[in-house]
PDB file of N, CA and C in Angstrom:
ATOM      1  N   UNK A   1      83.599  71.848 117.743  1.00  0.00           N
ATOM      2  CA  UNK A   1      84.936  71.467 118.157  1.00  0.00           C
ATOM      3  C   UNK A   1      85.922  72.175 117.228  1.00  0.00           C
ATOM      4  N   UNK A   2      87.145  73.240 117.643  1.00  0.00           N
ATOM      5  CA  UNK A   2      87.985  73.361 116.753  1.00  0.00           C
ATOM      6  C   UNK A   2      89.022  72.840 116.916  1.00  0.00           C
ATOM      7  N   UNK A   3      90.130  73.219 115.858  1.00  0.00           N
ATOM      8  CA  UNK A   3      91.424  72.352 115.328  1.00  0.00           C
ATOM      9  C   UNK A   3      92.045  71.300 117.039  1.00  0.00           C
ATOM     10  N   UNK A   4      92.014  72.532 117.606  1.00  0.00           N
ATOM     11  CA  UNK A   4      93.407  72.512 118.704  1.00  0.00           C
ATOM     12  C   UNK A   4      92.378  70.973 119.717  1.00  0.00           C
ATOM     13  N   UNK A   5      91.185  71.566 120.179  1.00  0.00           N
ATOM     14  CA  UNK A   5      90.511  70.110 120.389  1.00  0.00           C
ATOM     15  C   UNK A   5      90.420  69.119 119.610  1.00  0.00           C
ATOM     16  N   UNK A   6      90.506  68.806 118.424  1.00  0.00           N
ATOM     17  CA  UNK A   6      90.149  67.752 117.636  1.00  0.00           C
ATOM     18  C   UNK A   6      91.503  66.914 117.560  1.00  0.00           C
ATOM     19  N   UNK A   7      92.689  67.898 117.506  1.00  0.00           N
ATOM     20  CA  UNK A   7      94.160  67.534 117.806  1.00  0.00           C
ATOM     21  C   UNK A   7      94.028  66.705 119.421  1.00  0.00           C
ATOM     22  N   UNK A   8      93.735  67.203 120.743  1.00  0.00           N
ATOM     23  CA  UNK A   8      93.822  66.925 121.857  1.00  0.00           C
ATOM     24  C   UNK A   8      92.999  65.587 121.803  1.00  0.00           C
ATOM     25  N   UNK A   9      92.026  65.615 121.186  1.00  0.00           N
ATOM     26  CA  UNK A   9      90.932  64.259 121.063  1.00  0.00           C
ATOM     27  C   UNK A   9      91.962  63.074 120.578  1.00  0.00           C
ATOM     28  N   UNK A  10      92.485  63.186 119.012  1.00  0.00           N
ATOM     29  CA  UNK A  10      93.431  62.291 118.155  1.00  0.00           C
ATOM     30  C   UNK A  10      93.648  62.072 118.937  1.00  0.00           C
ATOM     31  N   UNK A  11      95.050  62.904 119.603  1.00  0.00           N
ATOM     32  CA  UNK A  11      96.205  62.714 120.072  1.00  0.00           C
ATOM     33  C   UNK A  11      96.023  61.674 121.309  1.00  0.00           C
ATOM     34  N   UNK A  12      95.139  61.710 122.311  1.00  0.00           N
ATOM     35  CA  UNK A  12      94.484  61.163 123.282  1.00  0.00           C
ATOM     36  C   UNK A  12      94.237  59.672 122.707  1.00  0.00           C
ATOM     37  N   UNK A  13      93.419  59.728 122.073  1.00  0.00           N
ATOM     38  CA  UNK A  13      93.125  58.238 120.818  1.00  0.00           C
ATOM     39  C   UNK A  13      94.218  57.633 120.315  1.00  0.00           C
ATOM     40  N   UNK A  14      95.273  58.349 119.677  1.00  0.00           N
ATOM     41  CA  UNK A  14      96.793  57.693 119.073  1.00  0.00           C
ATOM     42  C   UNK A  14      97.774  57.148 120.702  1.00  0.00           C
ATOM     43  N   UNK A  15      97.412  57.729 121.732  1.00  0.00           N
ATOM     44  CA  UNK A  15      98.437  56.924 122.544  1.00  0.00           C
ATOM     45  C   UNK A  15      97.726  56.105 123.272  1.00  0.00           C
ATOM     46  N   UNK A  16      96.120  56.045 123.457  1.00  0.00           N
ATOM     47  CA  UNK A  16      95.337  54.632 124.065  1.00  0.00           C
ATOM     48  C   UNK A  16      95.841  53.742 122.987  1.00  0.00           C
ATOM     49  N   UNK A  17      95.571  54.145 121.710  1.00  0.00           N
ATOM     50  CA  UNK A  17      95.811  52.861 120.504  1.00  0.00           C
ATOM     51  C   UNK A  17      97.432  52.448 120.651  1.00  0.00           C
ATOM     52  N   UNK A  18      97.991  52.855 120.893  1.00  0.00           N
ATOM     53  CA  UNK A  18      99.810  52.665 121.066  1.00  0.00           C
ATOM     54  C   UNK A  18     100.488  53.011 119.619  1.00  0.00           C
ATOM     55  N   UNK A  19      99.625  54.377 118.824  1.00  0.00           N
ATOM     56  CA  UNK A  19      99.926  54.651 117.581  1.00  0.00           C
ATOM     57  C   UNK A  19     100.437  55.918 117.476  1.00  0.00           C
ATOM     58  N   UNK A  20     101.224  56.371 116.825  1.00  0.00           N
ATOM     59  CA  UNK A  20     101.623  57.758 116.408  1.00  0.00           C
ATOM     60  C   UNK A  20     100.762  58.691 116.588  1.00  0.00           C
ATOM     61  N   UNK A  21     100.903  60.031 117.221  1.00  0.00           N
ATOM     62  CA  UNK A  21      99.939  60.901 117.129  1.00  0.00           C
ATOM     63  C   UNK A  21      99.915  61.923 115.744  1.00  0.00           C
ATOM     64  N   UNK A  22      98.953  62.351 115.393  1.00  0.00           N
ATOM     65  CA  UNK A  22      98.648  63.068 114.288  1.00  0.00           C
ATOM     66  C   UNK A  22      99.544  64.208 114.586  1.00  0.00           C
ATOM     67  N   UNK A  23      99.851  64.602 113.036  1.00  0.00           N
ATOM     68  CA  UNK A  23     100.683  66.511 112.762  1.00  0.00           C
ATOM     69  C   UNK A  23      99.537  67.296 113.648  1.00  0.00           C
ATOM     70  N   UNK A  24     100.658  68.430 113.950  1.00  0.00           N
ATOM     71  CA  UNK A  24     100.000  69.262 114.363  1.00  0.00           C
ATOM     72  C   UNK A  24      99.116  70.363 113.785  1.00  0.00           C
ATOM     73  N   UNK A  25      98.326  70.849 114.239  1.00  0.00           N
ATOM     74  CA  UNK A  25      97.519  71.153 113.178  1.00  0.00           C
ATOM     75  C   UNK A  25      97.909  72.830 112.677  1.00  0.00           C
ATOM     76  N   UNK A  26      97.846  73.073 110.860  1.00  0.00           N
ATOM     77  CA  UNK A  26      99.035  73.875 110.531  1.00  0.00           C
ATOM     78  C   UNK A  26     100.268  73.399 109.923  1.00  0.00           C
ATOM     79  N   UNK A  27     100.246  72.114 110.108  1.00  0.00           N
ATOM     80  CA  UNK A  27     101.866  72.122 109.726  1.00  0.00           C
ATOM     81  C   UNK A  27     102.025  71.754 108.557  1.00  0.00           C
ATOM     82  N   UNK A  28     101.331  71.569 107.562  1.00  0.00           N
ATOM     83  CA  UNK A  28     101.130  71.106 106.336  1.00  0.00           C
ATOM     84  C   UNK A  28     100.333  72.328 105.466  1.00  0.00           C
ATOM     85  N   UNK A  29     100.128  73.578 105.879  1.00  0.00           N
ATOM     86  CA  UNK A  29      99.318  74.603 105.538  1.00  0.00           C
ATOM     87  C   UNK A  29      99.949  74.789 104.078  1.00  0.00           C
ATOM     88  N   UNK A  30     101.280  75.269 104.180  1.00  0.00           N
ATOM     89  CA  UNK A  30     101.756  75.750 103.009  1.00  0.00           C
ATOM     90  C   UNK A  30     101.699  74.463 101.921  1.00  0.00           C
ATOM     91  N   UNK A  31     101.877  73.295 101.984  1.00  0.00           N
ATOM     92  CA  UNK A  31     101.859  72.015 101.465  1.00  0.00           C
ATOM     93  C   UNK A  31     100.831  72.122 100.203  1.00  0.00           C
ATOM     94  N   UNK A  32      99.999  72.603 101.135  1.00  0.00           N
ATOM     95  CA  UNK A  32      98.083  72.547 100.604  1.00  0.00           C
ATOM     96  C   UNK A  32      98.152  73.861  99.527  1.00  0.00           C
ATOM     97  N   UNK A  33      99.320  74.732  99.864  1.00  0.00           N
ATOM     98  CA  UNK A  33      99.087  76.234  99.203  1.00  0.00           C
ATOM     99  C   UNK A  33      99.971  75.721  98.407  1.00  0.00           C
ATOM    100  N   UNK A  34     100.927  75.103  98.228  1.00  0.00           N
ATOM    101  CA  UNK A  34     102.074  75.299  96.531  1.00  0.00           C
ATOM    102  C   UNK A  34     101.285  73.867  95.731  1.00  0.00           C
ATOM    103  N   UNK A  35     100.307  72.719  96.340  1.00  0.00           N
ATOM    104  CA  UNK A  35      99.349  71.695  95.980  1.00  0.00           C
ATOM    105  C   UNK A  35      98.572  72.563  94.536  1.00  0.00           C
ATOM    106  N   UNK A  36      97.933  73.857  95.220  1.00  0.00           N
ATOM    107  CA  UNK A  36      96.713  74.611  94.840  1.00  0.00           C
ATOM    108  C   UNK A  36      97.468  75.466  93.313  1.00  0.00           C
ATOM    109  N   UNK A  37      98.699  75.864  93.805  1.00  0.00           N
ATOM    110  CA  UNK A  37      99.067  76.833  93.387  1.00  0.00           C
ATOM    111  C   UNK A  37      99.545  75.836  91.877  1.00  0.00           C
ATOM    112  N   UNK A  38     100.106  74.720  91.917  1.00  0.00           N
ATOM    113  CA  UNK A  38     100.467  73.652  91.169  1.00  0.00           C
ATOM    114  C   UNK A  38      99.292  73.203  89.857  1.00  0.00           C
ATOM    115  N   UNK A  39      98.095  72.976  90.805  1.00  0.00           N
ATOM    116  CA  UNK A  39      97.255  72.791  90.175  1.00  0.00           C
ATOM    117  C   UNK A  39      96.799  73.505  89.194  1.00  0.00           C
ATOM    118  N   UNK A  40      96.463  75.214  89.818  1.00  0.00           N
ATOM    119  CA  UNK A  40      96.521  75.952  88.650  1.00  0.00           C
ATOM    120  C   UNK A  40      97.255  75.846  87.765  1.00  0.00           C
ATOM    121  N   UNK A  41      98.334  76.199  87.914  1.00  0.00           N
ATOM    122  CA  UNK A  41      99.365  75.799  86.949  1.00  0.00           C
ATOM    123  C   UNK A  41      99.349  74.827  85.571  1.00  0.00           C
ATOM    124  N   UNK A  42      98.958  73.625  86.226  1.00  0.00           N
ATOM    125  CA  UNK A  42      98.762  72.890  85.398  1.00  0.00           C
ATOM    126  C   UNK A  42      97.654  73.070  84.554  1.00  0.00           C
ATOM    127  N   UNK A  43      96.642  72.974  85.075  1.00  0.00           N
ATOM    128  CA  UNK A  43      95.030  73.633  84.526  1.00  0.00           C
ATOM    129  C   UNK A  43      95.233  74.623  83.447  1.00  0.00           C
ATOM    130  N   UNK A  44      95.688  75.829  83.641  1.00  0.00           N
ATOM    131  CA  UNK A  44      96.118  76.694  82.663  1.00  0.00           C
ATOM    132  C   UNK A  44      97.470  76.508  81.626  1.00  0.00           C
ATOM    133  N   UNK A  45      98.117  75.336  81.816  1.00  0.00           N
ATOM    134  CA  UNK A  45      98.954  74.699  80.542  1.00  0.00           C
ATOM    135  C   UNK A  45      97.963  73.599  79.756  1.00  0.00           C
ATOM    136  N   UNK A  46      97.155  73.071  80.251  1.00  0.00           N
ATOM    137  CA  UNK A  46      96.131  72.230  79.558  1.00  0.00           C
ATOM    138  C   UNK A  46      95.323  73.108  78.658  1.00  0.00           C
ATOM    139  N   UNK A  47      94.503  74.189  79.142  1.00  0.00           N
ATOM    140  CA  UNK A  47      93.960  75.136  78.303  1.00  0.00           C
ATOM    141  C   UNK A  47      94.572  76.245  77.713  1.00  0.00           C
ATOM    142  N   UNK A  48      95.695  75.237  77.317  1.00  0.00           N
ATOM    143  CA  UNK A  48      96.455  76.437  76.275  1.00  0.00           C
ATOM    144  C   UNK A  48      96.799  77.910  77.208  1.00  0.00           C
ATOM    145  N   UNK A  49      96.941  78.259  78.103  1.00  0.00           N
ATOM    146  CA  UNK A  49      96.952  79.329  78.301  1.00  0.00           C
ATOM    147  C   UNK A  49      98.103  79.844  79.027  1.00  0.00           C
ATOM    148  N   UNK A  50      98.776  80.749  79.237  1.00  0.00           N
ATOM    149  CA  UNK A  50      99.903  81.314  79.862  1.00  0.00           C
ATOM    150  C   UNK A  50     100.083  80.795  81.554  1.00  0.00           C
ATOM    151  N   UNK A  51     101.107  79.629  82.144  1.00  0.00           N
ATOM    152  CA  UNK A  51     100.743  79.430  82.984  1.00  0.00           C
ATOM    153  C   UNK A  51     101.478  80.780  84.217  1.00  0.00           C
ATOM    154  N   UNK A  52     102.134  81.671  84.025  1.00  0.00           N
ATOM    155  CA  UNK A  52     102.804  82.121  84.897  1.00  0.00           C
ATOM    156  C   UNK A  52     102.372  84.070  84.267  1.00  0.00           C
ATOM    157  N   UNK A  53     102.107  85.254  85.580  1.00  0.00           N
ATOM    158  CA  UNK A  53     102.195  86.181  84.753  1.00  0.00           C
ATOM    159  C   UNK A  53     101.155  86.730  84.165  1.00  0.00           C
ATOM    160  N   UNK A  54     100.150  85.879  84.398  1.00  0.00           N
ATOM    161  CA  UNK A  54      98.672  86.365  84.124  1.00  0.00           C
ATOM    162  C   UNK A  54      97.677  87.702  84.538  1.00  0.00           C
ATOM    163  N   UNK A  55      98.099  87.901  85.902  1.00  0.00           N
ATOM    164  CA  UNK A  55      97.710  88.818  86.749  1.00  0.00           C
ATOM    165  C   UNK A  55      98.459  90.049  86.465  1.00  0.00           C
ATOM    166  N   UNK A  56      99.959  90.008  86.251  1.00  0.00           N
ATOM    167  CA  UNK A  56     100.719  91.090  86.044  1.00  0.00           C
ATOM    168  C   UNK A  56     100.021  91.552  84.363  1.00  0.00           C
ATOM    169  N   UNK A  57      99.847  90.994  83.412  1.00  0.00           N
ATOM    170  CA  UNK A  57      99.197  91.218  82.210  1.00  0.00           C
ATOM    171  C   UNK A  57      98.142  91.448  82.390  1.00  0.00           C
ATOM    172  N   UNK A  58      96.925  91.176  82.823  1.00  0.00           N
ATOM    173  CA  UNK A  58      95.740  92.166  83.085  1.00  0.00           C
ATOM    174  C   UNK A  58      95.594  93.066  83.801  1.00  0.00           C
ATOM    175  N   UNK A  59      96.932  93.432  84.807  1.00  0.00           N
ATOM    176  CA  UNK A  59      96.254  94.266  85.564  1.00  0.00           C
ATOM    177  C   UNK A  59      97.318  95.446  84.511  1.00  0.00           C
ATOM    178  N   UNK A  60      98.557  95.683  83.838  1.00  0.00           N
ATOM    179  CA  UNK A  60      98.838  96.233  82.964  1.00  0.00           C
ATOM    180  C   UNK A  60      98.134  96.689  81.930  1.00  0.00           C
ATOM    181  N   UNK A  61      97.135  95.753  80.929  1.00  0.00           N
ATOM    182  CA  UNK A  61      96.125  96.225  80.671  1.00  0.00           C
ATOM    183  C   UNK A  61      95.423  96.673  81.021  1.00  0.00           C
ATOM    184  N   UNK A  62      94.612  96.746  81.745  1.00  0.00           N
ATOM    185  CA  UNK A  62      93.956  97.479  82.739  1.00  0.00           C
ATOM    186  C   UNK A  62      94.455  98.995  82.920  1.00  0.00           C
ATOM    187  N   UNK A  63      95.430  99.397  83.325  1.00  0.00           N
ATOM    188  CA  UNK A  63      96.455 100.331  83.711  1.00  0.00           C
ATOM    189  C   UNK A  63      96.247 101.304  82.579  1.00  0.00           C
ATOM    190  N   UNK A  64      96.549 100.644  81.333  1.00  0.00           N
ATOM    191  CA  UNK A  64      97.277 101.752  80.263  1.00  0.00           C
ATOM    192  C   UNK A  64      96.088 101.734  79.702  1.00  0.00           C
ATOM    193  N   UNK A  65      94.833 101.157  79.780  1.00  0.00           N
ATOM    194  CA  UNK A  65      93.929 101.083  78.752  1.00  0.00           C
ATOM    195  C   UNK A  65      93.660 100.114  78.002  1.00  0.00           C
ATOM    196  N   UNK A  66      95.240  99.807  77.303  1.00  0.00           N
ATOM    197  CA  UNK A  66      94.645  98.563  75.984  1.00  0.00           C
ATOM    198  C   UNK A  66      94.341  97.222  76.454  1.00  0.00           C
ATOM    199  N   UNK A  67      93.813  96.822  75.450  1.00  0.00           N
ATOM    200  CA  UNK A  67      93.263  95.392  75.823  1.00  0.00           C
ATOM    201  C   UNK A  67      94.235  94.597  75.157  1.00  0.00           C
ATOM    202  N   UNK A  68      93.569  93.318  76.450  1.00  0.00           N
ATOM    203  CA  UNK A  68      94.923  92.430  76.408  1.00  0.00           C
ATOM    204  C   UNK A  68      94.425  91.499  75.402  1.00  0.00           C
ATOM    205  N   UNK A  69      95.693  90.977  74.796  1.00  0.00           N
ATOM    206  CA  UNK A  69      95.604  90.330  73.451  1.00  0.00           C
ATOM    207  C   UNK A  69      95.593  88.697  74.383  1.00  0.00           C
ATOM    208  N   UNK A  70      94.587  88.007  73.457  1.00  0.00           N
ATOM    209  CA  UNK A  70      94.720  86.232  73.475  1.00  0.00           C
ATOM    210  C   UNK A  70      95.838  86.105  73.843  1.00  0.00           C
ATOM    211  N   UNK A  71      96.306  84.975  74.830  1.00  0.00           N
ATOM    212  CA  UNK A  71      97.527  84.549  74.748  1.00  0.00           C
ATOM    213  C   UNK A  71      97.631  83.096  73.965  1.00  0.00           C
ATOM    214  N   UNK A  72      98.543  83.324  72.537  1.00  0.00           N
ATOM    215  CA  UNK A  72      98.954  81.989  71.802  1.00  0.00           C
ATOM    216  C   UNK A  72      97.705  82.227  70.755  1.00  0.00           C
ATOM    217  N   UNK A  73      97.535  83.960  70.815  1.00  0.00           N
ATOM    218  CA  UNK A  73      96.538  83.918  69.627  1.00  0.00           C
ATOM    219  C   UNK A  73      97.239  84.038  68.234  1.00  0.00           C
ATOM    220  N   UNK A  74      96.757  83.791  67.224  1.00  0.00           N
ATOM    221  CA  UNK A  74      97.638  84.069  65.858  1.00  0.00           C
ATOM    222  C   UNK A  74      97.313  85.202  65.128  1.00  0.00           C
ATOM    223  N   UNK A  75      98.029  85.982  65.134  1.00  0.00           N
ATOM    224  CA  UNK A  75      97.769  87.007  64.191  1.00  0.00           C
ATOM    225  C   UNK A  75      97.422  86.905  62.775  1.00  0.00           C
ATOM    226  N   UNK A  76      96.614  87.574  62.487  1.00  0.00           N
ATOM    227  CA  UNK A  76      96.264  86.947  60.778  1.00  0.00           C
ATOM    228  C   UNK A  76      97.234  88.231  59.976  1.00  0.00           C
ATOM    229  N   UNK A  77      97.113  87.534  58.369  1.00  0.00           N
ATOM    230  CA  UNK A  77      98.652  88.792  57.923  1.00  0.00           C
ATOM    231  C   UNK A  77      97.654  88.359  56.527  1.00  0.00           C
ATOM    232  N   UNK A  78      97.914  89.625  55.971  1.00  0.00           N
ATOM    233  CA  UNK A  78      97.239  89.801  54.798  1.00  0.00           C
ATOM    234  C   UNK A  78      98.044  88.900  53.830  1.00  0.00           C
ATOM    235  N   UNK A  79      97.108  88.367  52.775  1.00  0.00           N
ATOM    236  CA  UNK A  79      98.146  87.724  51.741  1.00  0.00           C
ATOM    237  C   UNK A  79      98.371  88.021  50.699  1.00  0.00           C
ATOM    238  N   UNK A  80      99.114  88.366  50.148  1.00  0.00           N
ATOM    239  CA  UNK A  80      99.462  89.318  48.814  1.00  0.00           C
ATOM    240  C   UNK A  80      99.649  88.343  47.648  1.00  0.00           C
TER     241      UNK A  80
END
C-alpha cells in the first residue's frame, strides 16, 4: 500500500468515525527536515564541536591540502 492509499483508507475511516481526516501526505516533510537538521545541531554543541560550517571547513581542507585543525583545540605555547 503506498502513501496516497493509506491517506484514501484514513481518510475513509476519519469520516465513518465523524473525526478529522489526517494531513495530507507531504505536508509536514520539511517539519521532519529542520526536526533533523536541529538535532544535529544540537548533538554537535553537546560534543563540543562546531555546530554550523563544518562541511565548508573540510571540504576547504581538503581543497588546499592542509589539515584541518580540532575545533576548540588548545594550542600548546612553549613556556619560558
Amino acid at each position: 500500500m503506498d502513501a496516497i492509499q493509506q491517506q484514501m483508507f484514513d481518510s475513509y475511516r476519519a469520516a465513518r468515525r465523524g473525526e478529522l481526516p489526517p494531513p495530507l501526505p507531504g505536508r509536514h516533510d520539511w517539519e521532519v527536515v529542520r526536526g533533523a537538521r536541529d538535532r544535529r545541531r544540537f548533538a554537535a554543541v553537546i560534543a563540543e564541536r562546531p555546530a554550523r560550517g563544518r562541511w565548508r571547513t573540510a571540504l576547504r581542507a581538503l581543497l588546499t591540502g592542509r589539515r584541518a585543525r580540532a575545533p576548540f583545540a588548545r594550542r600548546v605555547r612553549a613556556v619560558r
